[in-house]
PDB file of N, CA and C in Angstrom:
ATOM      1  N   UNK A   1      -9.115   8.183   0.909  1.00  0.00           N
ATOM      2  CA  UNK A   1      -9.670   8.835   2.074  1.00  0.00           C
ATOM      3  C   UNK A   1     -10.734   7.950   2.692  1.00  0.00           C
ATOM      4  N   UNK A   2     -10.977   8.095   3.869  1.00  0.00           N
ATOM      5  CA  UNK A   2     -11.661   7.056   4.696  1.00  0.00           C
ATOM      6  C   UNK A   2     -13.614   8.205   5.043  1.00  0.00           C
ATOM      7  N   UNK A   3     -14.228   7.405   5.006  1.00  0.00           N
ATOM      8  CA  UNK A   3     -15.862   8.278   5.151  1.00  0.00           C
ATOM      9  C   UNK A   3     -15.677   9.045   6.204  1.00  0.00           C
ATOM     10  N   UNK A   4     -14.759   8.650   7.427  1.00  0.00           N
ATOM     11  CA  UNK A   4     -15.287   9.572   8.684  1.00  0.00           C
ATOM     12  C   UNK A   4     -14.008  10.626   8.177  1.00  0.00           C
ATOM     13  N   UNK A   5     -13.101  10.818   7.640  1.00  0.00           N
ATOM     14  CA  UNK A   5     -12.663  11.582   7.443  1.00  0.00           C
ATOM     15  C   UNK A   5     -13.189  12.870   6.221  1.00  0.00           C
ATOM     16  N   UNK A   6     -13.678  12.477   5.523  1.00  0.00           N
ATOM     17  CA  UNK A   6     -15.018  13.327   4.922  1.00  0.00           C
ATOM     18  C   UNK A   6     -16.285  13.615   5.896  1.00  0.00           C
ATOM     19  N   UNK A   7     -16.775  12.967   6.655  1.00  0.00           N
ATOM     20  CA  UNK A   7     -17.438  13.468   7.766  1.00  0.00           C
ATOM     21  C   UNK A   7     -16.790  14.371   8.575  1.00  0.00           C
ATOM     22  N   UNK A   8     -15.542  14.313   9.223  1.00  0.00           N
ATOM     23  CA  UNK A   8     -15.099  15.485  10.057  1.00  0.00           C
ATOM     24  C   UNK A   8     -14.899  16.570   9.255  1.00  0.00           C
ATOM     25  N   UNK A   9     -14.569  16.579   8.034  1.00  0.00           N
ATOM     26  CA  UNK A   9     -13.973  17.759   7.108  1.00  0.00           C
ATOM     27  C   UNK A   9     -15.707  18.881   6.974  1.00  0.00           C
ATOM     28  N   UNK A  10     -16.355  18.137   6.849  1.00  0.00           N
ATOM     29  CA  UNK A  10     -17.930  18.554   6.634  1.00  0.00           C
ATOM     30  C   UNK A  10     -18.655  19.409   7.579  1.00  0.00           C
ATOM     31  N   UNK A  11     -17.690  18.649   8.918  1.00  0.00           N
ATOM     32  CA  UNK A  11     -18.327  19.427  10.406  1.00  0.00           C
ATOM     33  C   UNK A  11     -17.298  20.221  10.996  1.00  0.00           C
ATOM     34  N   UNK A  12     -16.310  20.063  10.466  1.00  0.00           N
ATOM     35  CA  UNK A  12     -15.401  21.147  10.745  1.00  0.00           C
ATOM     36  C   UNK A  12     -15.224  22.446   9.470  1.00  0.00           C
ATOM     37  N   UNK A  13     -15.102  22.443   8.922  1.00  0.00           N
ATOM     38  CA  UNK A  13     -15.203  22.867   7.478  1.00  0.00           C
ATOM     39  C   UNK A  13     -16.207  23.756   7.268  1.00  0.00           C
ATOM     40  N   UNK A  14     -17.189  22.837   7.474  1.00  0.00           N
ATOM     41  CA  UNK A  14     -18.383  23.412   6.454  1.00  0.00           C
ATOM     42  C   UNK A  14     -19.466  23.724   7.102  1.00  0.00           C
ATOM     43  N   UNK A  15     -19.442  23.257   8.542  1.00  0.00           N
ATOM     44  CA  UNK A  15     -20.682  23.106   9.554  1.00  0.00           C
ATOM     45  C   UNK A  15     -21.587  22.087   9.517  1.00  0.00           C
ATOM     46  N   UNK A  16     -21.935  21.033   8.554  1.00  0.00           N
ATOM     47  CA  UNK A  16     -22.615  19.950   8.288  1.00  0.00           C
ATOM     48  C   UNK A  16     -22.305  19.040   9.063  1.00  0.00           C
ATOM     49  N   UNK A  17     -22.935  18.581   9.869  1.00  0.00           N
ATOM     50  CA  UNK A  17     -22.960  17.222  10.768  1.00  0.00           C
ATOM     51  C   UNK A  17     -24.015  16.488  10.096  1.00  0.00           C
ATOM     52  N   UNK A  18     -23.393  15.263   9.948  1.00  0.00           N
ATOM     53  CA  UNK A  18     -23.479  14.236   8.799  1.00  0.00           C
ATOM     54  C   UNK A  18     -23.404  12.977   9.532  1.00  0.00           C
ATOM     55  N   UNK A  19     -24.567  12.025   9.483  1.00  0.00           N
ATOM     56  CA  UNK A  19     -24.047  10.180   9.959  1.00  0.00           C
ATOM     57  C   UNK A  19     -23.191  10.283   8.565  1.00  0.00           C
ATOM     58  N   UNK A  20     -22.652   8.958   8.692  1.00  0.00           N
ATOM     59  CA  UNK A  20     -22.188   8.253   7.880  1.00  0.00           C
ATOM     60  C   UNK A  20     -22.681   7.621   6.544  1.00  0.00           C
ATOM     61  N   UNK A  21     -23.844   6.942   6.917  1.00  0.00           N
ATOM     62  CA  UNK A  21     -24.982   7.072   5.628  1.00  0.00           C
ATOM     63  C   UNK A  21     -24.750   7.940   4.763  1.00  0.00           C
ATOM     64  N   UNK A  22     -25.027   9.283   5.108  1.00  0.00           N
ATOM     65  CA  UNK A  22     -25.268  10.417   3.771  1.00  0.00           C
ATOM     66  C   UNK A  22     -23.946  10.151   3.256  1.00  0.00           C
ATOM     67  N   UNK A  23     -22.946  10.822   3.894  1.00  0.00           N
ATOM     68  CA  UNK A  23     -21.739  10.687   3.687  1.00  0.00           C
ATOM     69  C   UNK A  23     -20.820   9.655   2.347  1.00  0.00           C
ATOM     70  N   UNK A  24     -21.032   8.424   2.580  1.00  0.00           N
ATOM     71  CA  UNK A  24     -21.301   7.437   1.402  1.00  0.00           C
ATOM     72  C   UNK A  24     -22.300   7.555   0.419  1.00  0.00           C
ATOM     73  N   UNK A  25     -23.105   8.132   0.727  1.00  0.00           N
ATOM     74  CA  UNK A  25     -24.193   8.440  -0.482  1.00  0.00           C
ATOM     75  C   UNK A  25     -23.644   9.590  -1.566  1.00  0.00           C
ATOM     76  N   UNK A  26     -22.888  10.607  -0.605  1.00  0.00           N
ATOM     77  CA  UNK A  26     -22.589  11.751  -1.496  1.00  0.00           C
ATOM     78  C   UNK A  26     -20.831  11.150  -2.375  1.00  0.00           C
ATOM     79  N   UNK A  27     -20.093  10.587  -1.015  1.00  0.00           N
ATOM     80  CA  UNK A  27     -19.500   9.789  -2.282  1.00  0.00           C
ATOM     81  C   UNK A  27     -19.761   9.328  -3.125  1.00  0.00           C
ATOM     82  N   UNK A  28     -20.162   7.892  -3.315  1.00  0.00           N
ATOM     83  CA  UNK A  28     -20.897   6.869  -4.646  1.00  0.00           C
ATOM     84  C   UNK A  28     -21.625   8.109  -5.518  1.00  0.00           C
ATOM     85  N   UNK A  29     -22.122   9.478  -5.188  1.00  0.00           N
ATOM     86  CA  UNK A  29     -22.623  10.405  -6.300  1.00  0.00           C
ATOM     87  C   UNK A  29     -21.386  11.129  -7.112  1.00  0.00           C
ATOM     88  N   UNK A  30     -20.481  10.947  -6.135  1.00  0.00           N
ATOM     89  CA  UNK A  30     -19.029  11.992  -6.907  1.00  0.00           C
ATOM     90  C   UNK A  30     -18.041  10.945  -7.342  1.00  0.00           C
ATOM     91  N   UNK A  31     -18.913   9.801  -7.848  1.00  0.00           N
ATOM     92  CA  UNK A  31     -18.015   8.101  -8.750  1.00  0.00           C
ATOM     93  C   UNK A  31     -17.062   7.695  -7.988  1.00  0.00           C
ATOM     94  N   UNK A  32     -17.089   8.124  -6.330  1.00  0.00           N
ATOM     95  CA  UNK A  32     -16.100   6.980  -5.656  1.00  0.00           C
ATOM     96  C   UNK A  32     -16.547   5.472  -5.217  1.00  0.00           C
ATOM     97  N   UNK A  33     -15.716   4.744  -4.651  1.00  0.00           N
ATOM     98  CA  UNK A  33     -16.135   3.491  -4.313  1.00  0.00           C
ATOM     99  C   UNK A  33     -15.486   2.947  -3.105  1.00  0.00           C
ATOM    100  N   UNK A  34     -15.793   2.040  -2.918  1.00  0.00           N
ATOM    101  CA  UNK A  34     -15.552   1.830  -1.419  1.00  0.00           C
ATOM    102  C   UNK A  34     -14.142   0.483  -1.594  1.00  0.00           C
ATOM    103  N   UNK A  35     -13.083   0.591  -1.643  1.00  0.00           N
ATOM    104  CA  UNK A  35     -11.891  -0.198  -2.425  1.00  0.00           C
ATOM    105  C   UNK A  35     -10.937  -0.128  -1.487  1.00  0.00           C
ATOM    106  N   UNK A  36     -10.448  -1.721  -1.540  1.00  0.00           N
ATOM    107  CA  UNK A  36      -9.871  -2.258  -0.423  1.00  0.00           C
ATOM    108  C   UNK A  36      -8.380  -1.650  -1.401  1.00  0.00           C
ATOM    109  N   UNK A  37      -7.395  -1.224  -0.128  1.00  0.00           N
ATOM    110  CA  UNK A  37      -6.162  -0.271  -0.544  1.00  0.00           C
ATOM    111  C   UNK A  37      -5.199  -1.021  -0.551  1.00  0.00           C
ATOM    112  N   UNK A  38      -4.205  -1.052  -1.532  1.00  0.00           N
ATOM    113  CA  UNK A  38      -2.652  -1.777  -1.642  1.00  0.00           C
ATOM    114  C   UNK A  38      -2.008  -1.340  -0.403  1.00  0.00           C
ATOM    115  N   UNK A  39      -1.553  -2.645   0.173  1.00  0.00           N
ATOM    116  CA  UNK A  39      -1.477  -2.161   1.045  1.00  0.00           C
ATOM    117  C   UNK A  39       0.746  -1.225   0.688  1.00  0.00           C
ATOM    118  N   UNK A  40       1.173  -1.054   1.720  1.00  0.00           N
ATOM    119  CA  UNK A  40       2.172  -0.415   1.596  1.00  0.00           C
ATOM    120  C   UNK A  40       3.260  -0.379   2.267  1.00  0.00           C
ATOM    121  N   UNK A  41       4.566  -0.398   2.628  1.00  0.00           N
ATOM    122  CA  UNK A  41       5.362  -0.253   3.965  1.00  0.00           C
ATOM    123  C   UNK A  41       5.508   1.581   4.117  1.00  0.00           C
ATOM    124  N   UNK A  42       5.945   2.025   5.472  1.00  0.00           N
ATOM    125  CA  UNK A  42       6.024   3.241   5.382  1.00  0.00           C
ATOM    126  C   UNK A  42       7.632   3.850   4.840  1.00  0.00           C
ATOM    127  N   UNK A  43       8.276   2.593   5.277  1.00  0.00           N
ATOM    128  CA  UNK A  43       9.831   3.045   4.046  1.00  0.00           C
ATOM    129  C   UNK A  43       9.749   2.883   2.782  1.00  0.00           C
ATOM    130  N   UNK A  44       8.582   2.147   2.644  1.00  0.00           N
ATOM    131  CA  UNK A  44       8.853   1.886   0.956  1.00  0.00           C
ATOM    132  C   UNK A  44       9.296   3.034  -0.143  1.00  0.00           C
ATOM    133  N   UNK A  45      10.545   2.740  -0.708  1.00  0.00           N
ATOM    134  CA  UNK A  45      11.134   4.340  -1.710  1.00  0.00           C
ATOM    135  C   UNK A  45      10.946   3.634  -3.212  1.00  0.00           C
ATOM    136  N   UNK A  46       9.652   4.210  -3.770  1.00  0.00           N
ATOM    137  CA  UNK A  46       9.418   3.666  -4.763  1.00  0.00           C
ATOM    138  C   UNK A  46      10.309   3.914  -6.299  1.00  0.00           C
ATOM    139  N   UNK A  47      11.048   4.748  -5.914  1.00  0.00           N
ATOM    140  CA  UNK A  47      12.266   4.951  -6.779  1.00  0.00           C
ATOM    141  C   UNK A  47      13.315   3.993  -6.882  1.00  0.00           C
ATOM    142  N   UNK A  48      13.414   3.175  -5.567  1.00  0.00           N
ATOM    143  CA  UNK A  48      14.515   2.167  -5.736  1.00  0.00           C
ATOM    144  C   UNK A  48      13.722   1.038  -6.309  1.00  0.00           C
ATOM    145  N   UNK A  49      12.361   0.615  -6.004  1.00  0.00           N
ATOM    146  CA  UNK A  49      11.893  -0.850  -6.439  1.00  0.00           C
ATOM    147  C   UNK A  49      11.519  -0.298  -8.035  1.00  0.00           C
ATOM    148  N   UNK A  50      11.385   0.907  -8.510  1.00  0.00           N
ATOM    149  CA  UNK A  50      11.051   1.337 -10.010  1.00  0.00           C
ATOM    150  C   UNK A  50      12.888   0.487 -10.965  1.00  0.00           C
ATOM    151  N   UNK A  51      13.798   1.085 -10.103  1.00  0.00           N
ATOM    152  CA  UNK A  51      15.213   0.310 -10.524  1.00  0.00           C
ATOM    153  C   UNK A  51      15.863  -0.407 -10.384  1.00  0.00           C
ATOM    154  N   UNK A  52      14.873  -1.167  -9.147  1.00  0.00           N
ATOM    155  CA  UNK A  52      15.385  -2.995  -9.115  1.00  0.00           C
ATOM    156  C   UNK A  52      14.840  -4.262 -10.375  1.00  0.00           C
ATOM    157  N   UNK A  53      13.252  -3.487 -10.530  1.00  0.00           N
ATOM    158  CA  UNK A  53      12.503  -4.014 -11.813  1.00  0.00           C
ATOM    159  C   UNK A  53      13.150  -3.879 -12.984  1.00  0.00           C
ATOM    160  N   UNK A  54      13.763  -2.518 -13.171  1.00  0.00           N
ATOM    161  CA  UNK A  54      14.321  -2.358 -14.570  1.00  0.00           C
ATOM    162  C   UNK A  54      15.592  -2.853 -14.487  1.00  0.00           C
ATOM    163  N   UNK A  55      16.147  -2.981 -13.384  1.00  0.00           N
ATOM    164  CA  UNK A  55      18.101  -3.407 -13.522  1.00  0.00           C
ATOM    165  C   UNK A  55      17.975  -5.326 -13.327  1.00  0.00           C
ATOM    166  N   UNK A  56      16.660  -5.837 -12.685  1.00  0.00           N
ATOM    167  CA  UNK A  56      17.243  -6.906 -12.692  1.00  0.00           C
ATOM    168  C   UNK A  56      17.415  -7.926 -13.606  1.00  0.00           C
ATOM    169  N   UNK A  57      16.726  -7.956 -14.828  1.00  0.00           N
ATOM    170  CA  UNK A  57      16.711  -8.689 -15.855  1.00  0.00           C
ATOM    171  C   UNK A  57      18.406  -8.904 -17.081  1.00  0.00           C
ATOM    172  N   UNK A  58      19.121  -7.723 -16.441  1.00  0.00           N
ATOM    173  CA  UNK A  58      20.341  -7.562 -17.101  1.00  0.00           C
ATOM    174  C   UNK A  58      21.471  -7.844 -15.691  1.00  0.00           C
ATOM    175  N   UNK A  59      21.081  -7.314 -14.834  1.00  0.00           N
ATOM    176  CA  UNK A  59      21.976  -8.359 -14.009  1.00  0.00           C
ATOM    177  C   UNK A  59      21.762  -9.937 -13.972  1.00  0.00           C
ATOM    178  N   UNK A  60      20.771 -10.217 -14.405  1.00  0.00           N
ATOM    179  CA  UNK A  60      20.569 -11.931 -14.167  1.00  0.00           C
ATOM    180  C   UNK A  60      20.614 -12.405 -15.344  1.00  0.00           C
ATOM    181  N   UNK A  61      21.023 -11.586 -16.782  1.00  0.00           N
ATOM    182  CA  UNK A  61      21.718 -11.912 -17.769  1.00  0.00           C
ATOM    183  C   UNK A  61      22.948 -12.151 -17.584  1.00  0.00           C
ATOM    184  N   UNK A  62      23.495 -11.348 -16.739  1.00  0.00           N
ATOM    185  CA  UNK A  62      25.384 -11.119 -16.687  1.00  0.00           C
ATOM    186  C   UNK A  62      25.506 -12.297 -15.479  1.00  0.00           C
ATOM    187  N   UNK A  63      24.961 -12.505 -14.928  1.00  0.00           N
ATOM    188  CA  UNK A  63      25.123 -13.478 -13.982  1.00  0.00           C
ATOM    189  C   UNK A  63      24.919 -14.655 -15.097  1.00  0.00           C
ATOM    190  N   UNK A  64      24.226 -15.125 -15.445  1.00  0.00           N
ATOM    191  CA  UNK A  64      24.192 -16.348 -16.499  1.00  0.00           C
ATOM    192  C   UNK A  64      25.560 -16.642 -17.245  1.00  0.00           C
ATOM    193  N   UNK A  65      25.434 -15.117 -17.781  1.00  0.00           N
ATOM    194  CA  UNK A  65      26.438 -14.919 -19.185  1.00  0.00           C
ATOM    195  C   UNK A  65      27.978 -15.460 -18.188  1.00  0.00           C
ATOM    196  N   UNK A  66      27.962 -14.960 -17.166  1.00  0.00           N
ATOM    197  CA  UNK A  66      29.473 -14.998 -16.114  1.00  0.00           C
ATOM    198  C   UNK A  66      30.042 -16.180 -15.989  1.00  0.00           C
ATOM    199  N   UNK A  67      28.448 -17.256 -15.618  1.00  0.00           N
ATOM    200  CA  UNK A  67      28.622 -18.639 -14.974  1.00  0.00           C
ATOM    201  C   UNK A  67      27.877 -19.368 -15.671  1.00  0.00           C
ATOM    202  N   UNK A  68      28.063 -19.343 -16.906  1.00  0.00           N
ATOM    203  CA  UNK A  68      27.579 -20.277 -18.108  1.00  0.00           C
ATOM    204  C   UNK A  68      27.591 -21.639 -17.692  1.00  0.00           C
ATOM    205  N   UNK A  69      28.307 -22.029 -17.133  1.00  0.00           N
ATOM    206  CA  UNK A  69      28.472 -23.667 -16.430  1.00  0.00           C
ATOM    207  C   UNK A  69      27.367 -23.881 -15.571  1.00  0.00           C
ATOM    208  N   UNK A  70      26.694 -22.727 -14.887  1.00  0.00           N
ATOM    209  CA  UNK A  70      26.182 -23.130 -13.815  1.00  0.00           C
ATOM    210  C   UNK A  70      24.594 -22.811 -14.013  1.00  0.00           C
ATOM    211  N   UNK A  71      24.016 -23.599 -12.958  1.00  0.00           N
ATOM    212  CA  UNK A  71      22.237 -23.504 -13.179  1.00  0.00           C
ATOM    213  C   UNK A  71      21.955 -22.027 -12.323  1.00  0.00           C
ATOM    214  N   UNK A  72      21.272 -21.160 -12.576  1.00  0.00           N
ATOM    215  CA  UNK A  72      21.011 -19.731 -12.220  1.00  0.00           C
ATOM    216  C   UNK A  72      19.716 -19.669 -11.746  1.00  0.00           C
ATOM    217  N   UNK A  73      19.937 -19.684 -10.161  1.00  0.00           N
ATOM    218  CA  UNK A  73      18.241 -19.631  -9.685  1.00  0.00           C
ATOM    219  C   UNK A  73      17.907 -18.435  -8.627  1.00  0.00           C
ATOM    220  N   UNK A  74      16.923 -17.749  -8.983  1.00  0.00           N
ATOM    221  CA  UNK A  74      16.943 -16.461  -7.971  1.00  0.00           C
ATOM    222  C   UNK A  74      15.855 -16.804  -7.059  1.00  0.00           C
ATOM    223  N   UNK A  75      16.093 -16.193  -5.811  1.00  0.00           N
ATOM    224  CA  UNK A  75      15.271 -16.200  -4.511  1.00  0.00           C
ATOM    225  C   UNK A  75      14.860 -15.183  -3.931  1.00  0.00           C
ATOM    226  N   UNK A  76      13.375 -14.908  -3.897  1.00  0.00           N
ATOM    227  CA  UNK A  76      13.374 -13.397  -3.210  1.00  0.00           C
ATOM    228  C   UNK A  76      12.734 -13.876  -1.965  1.00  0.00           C
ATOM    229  N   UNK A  77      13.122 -12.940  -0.751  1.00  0.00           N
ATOM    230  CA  UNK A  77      12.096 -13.368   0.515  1.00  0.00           C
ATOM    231  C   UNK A  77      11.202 -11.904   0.365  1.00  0.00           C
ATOM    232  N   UNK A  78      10.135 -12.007   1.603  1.00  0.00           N
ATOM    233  CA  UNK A  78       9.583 -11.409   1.753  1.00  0.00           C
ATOM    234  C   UNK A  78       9.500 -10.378   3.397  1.00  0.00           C
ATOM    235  N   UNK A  79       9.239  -9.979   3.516  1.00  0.00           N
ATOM    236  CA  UNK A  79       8.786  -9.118   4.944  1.00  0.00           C
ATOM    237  C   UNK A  79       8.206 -10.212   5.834  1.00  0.00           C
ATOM    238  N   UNK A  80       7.557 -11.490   5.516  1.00  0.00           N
ATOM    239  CA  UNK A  80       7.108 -12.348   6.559  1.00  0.00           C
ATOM    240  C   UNK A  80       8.244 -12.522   8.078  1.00  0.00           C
ATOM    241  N   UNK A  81       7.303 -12.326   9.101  1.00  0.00           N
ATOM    242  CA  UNK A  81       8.046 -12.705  10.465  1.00  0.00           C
ATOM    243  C   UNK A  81       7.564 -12.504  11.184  1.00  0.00           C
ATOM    244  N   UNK A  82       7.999 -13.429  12.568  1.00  0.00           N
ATOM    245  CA  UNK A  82       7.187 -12.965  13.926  1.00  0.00           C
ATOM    246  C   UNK A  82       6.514 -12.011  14.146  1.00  0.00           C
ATOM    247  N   UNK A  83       5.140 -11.446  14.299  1.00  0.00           N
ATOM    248  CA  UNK A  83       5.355 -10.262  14.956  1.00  0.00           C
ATOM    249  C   UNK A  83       4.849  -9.352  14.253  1.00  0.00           C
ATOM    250  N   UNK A  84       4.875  -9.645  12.982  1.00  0.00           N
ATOM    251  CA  UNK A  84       4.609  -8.519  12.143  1.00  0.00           C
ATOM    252  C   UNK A  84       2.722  -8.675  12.012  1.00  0.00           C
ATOM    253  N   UNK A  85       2.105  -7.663  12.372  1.00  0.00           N
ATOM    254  CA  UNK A  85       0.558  -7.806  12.039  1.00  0.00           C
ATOM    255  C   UNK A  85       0.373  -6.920  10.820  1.00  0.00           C
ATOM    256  N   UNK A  86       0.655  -6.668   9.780  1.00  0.00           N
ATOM    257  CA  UNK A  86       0.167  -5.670   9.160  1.00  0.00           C
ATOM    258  C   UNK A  86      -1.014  -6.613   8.115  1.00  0.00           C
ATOM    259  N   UNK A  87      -2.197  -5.419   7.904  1.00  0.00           N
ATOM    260  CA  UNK A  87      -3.426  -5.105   7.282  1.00  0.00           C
ATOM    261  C   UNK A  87      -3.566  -4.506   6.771  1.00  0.00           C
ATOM    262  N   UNK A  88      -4.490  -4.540   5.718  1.00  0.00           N
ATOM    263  CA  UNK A  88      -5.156  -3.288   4.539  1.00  0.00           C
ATOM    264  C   UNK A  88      -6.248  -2.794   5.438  1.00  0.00           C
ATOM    265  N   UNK A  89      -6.425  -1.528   5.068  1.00  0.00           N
ATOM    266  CA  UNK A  89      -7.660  -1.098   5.338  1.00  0.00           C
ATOM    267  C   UNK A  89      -8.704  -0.838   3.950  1.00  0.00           C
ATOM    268  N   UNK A  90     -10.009  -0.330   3.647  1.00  0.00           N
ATOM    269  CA  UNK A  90     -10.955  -0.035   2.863  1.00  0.00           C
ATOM    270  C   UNK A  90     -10.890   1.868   3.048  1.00  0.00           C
ATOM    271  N   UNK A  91     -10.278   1.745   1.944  1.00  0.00           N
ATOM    272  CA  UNK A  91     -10.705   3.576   1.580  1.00  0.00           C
ATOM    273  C   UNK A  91     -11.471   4.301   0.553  1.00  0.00           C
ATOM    274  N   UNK A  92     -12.073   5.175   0.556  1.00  0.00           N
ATOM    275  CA  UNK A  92     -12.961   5.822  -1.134  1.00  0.00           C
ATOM    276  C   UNK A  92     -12.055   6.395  -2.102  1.00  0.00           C
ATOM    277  N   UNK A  93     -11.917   6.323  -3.400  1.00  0.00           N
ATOM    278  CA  UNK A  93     -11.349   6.478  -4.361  1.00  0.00           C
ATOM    279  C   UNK A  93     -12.030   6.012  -5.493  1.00  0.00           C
ATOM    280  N   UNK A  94     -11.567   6.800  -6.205  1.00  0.00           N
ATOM    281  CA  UNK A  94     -12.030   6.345  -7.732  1.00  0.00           C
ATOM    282  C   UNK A  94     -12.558   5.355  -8.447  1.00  0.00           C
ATOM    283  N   UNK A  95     -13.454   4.887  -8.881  1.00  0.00           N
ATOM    284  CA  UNK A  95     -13.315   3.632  -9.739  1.00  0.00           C
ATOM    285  C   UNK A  95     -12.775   3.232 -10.318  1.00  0.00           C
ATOM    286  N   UNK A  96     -11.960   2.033 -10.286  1.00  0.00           N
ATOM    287  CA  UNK A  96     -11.041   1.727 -11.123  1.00  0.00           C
ATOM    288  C   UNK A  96      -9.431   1.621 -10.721  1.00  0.00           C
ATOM    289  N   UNK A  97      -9.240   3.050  -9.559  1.00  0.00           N
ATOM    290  CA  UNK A  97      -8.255   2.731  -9.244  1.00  0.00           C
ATOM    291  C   UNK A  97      -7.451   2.175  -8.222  1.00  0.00           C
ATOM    292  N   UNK A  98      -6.034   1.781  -8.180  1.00  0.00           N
ATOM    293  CA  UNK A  98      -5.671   1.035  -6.860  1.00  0.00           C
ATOM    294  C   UNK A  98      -5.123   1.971  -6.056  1.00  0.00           C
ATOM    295  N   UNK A  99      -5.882   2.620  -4.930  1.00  0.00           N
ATOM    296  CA  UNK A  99      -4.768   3.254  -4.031  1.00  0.00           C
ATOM    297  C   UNK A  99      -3.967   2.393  -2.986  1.00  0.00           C
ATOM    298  N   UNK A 100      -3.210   3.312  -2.691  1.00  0.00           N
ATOM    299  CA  UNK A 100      -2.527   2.450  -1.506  1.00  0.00           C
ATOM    300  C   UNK A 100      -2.283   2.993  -0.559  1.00  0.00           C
ATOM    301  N   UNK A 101      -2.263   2.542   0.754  1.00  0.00           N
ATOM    302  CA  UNK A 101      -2.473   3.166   2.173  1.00  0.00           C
ATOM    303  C   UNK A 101      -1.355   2.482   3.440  1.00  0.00           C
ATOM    304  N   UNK A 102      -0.937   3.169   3.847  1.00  0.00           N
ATOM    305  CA  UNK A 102       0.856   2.866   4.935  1.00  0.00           C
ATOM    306  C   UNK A 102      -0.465   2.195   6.165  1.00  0.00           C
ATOM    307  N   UNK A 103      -0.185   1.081   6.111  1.00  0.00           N
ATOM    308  CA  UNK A 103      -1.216   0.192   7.440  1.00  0.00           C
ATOM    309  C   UNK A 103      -0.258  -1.071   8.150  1.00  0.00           C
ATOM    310  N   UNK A 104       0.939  -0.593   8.930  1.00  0.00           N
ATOM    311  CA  UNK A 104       0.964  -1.919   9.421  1.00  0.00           C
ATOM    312  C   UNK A 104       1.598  -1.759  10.736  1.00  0.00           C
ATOM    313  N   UNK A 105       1.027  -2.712  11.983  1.00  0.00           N
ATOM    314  CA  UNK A 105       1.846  -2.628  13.632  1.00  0.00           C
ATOM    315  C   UNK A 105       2.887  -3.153  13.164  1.00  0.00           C
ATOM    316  N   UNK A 106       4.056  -2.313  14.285  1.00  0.00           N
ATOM    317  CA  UNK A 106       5.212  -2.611  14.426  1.00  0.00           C
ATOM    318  C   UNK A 106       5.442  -2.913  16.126  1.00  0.00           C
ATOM    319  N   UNK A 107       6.435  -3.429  16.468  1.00  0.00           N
ATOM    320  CA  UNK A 107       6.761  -3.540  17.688  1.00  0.00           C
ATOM    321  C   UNK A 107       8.360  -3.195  17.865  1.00  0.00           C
ATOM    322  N   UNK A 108       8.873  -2.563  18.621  1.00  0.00           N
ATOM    323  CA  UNK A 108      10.549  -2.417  19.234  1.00  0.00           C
ATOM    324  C   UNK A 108      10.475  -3.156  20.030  1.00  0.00           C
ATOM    325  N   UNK A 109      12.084  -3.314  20.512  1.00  0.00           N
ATOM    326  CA  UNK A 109      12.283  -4.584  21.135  1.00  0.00           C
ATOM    327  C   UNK A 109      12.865  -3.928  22.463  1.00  0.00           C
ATOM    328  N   UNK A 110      12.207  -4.057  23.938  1.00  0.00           N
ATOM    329  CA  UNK A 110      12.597  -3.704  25.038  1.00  0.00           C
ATOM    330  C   UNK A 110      13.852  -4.572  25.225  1.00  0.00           C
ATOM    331  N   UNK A 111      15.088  -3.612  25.491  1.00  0.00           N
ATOM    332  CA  UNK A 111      15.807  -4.622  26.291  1.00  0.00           C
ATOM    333  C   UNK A 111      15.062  -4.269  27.865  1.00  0.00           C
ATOM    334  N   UNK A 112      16.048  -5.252  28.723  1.00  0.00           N
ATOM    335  CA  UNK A 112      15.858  -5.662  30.339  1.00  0.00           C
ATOM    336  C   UNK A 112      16.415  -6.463  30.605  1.00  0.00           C
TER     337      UNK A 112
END
């Protein structure tokens, strides 16, 4: 969660109009911290990358085992490309832990 969003909850909520100051103060009292967030894609289906981790070490056995003759080299790309701006943002959470937060511009492509 982000401070001004605990600030609006406070003044909507609760009636407390709050700078920002206090606000972080009463966090850091309830052991949050101020922690830069993993960042995330908004398709990401963490069920499929949980069974690409566990399936790929036995597919790239059977691939070996298949083509015993041959040298076995894997390539992963990444999301890098034109265009793409995505950023982390800083949110409050726990000590200790990693959250993660959906932060990145996209653009569609006008035809004309």
């Amino acid at each position: 969660m982000r401070g001004a969003d605990v600030r609006r909850f406070l003044q909507h909520e609760l009636g407390l109009v709050r700078s920002l100051a206090p606000v972080y103060g009463l966090l850091h009292r309830l052991g949050d911290s101020y922690l830069r967030s993993r960042p995330r894609h908004r398709k990401a289906d963490p069920e499929a990358e949980a069974a690409f981790r566990r399936e790929l070490p036995d597919r790239l056995r059977t691939l070996a085992m298949t083509h015993a003759d041959k040298r076995l080299r894997a390539y992963f790309q990444d999301e890098s490309r034109f265009g793409q701006q995505g950023t982390t943002t800083n949110v409050w959470a726990k000590k200790g832990s990693r959250p993660t937060a959906i932060r990145q511009t996209e653009y569609e492509q006008a035809d004309g």
